[in-house]
Structure formats: C-alpha cells, structure tokens
C-alpha atoms as a PDB file:
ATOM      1  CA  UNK A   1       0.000   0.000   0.000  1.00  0.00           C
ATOM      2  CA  UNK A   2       1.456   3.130  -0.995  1.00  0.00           C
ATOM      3  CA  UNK A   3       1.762   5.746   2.025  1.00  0.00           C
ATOM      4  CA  UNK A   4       0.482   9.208   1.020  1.00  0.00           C
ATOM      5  CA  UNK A   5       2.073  12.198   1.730  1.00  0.00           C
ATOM      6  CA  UNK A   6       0.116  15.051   4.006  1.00  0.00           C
ATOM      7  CA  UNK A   7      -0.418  18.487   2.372  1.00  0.00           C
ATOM      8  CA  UNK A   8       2.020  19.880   4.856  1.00  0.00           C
ATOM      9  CA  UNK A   9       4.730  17.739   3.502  1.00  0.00           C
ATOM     10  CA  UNK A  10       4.245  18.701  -0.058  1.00  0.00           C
ATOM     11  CA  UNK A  11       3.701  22.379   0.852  1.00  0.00           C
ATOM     12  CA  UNK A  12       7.259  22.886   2.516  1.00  0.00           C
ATOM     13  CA  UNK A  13       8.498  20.730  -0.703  1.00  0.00           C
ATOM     14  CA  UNK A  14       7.425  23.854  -2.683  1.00  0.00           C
ATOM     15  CA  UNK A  15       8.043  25.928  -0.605  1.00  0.00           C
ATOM     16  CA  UNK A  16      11.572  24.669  -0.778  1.00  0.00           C
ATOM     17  CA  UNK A  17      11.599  25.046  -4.127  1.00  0.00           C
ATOM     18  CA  UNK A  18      10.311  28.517  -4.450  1.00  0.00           C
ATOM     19  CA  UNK A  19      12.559  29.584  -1.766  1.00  0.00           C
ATOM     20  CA  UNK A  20      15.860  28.953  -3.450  1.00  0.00           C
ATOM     21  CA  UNK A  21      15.662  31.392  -5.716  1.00  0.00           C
ATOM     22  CA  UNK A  22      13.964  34.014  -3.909  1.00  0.00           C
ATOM     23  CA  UNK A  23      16.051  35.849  -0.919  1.00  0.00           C
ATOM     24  CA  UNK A  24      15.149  39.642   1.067  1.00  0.00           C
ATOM     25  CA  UNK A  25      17.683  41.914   1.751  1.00  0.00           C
ATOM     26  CA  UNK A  26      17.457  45.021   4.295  1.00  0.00           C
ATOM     27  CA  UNK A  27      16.116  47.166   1.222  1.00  0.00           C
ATOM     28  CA  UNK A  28      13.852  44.648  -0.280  1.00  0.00           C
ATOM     29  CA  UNK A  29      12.715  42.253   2.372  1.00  0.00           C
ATOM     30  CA  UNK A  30      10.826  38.964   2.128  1.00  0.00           C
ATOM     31  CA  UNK A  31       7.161  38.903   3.119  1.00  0.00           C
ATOM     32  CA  UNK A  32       6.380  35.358   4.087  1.00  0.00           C
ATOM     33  CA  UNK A  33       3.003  34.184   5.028  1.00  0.00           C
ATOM     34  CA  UNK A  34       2.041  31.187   7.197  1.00  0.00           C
ATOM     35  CA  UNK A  35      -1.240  30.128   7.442  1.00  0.00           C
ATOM     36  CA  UNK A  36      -2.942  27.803   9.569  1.00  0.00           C
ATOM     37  CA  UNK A  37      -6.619  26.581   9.870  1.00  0.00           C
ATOM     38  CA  UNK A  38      -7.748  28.972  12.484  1.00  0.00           C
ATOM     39  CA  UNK A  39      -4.612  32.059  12.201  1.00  0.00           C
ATOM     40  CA  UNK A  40      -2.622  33.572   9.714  1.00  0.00           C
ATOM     41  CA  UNK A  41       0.615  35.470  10.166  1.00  0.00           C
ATOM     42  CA  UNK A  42       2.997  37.624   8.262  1.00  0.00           C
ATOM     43  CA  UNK A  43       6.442  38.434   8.249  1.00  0.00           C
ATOM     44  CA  UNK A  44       9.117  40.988   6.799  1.00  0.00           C
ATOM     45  CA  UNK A  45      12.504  39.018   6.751  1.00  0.00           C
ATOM     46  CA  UNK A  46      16.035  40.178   5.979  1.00  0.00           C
ATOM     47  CA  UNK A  47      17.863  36.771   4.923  1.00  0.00           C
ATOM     48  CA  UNK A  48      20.957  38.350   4.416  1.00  0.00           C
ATOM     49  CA  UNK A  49      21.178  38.482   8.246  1.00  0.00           C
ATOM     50  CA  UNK A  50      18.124  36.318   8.891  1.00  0.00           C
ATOM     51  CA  UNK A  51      16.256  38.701  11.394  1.00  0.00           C
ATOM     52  CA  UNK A  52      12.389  39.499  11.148  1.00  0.00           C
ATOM     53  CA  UNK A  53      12.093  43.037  10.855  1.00  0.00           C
ATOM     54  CA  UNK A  54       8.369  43.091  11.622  1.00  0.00           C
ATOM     55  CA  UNK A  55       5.565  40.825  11.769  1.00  0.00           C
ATOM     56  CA  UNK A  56       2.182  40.931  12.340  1.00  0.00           C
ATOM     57  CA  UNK A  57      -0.869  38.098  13.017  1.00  0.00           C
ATOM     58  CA  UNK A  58      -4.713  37.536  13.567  1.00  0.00           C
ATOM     59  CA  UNK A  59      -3.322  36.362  17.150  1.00  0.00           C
ATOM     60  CA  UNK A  60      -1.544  40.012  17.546  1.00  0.00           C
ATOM     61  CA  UNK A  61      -4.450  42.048  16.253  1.00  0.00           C
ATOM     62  CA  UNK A  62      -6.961  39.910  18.785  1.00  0.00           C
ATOM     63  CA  UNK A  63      -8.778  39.081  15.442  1.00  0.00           C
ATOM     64  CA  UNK A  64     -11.806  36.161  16.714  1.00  0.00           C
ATOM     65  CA  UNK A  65     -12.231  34.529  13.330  1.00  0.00           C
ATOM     66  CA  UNK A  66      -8.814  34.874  11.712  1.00  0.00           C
ATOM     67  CA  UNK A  67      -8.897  31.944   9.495  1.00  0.00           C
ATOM     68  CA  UNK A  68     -10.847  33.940   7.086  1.00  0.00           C
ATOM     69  CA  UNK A  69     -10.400  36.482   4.257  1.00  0.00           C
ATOM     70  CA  UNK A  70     -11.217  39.384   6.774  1.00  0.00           C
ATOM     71  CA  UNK A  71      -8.808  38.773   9.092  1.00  0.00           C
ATOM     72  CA  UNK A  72      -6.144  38.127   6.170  1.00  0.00           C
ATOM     73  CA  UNK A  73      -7.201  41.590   5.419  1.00  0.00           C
ATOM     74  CA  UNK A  74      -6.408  43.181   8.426  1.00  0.00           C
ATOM     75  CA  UNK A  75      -3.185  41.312   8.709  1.00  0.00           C
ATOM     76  CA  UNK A  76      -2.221  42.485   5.237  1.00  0.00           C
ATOM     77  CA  UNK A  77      -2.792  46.226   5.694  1.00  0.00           C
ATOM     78  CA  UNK A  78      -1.365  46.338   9.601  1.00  0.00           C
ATOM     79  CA  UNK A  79       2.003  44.442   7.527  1.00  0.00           C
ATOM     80  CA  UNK A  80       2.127  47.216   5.178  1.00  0.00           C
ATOM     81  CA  UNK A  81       1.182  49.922   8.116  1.00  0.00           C
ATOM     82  CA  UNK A  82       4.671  48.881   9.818  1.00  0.00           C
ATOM     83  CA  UNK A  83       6.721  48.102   6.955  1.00  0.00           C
ATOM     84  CA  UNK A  84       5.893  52.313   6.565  1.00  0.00           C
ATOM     85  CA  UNK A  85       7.141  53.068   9.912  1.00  0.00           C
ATOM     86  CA  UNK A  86      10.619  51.006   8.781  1.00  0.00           C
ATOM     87  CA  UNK A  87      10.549  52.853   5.705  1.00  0.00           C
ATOM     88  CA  UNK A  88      10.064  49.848   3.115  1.00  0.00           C
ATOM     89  CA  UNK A  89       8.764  50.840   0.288  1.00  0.00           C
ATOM     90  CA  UNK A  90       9.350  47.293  -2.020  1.00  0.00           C
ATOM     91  CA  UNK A  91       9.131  43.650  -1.040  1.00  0.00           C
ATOM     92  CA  UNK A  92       9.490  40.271  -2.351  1.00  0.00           C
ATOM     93  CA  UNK A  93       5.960  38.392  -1.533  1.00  0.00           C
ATOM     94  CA  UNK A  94       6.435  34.650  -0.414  1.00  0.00           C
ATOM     95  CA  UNK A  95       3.163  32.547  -0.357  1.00  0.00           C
ATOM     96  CA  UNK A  96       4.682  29.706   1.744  1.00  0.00           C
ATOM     97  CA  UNK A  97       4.268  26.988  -0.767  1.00  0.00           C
ATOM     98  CA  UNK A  98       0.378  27.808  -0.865  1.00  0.00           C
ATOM     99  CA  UNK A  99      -1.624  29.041  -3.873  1.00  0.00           C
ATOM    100  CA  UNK A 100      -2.185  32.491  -4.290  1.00  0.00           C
ATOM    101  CA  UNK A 101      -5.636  32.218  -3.754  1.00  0.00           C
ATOM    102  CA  UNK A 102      -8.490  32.912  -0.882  1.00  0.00           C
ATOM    103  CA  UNK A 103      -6.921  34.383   2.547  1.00  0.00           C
ATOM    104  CA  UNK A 104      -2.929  34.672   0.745  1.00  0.00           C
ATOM    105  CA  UNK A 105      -4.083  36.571  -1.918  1.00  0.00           C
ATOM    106  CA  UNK A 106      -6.677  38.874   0.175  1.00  0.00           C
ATOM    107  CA  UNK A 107      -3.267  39.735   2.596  1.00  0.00           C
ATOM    108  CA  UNK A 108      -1.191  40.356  -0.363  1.00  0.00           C
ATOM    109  CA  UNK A 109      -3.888  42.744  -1.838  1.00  0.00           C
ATOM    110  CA  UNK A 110      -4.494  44.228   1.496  1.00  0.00           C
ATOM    111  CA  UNK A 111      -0.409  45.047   1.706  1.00  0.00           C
ATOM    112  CA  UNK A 112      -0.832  46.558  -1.708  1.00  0.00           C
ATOM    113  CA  UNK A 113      -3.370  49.027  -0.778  1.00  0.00           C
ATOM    114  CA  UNK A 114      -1.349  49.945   2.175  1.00  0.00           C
ATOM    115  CA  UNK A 115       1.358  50.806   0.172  1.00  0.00           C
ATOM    116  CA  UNK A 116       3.572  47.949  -0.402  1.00  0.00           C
ATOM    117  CA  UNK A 117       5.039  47.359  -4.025  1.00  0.00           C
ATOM    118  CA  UNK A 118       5.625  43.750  -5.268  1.00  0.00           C
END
C-alpha cells in the first residue's frame, strides 16, 4: 500500500523550491506568510542576516475569526502599516508553498493598498 504524503509535507516541498531562488535583503525584504486553519501570520525578513524586521498576526491584532479572508485583510494592511514606519517601500511576496488564492491573496492585496510594491 502506498503511504500518502500530508499536504504539509508537499507544501514545505514547494516551498523549498520557491525559496531557493527568492532571498530579502534590508532594502527589499521577504514577506512570508504562514497560514494555519484557524490564524494567519505575516512576516518581513532580511535573509541576508536572517532577522524578522516586523511581523504581524490575527493572534496580535486579537482578530476572533482569523482563518478567514477578513482577518487576512487586516493582517495584510497592519504588515504594510509597519513596513511604513521602517521605511520599506518594495518587497518580495512569499506565499509559503500555498496558492495564491483565498486568505494569501486577500493579505497580499491588502499590503498593496497599504502601500507595499511587489
């Protein structure tokens, strides 16, 4: 019997292979975004010293129902509200492996309308 893989598995396998050609530097950081069934988060990341530089989650903005579009939303424009305050203007989006679609595509518009370019 042949064993299958879980979705987690074969999300980190392309995330893996997105990842290796895509880096963030101090100017142009990385926006990665983790989901989970009930929470999303983001994160700005400089890999050429591999800090965060800001993040931001349904969890941190007390958000009830944060496994939805709305609260993808709301962590998409408080993302681009900080990434202001740092004074990053341009960043290179990540999806994490997972299709640009539903609650990663409503943050990444969200970020755009607060300003972000990608």
């Amino acid at each position: 019997m042949i064993k299958k893989e879980s979705s987690n598995v074969t999300r980190k396998r392309r995330h893996a292979r997105v990842r290796k050609n895509m880096s963030g530097t101090a100017e142009k950081p990385r926006l990665n975004v983790f989901r989970s069934n009930t929470q999303i988060f983001a994160q700005l990341i400089n890999d050429a010293t591999g800090t965060t530089l800001a993040s931001s989650s349904s969890i941190e903005l007390k958000i009830k129902t944060g496994g939805n579009v709305e609260g993808a939303a709301a962590v998409g424009t408080d993302i681009a509200k900080k990434a202001k305050d740092l004074k990053i203007k341009s960043v290179v989006f990540d999806r994490g492996g997972y299709l640009y679609h539903g609650r990663v595509a409503a943050l990444a518009e969200a970020a755009r309308k607060g300003g972000l370019e990608f």
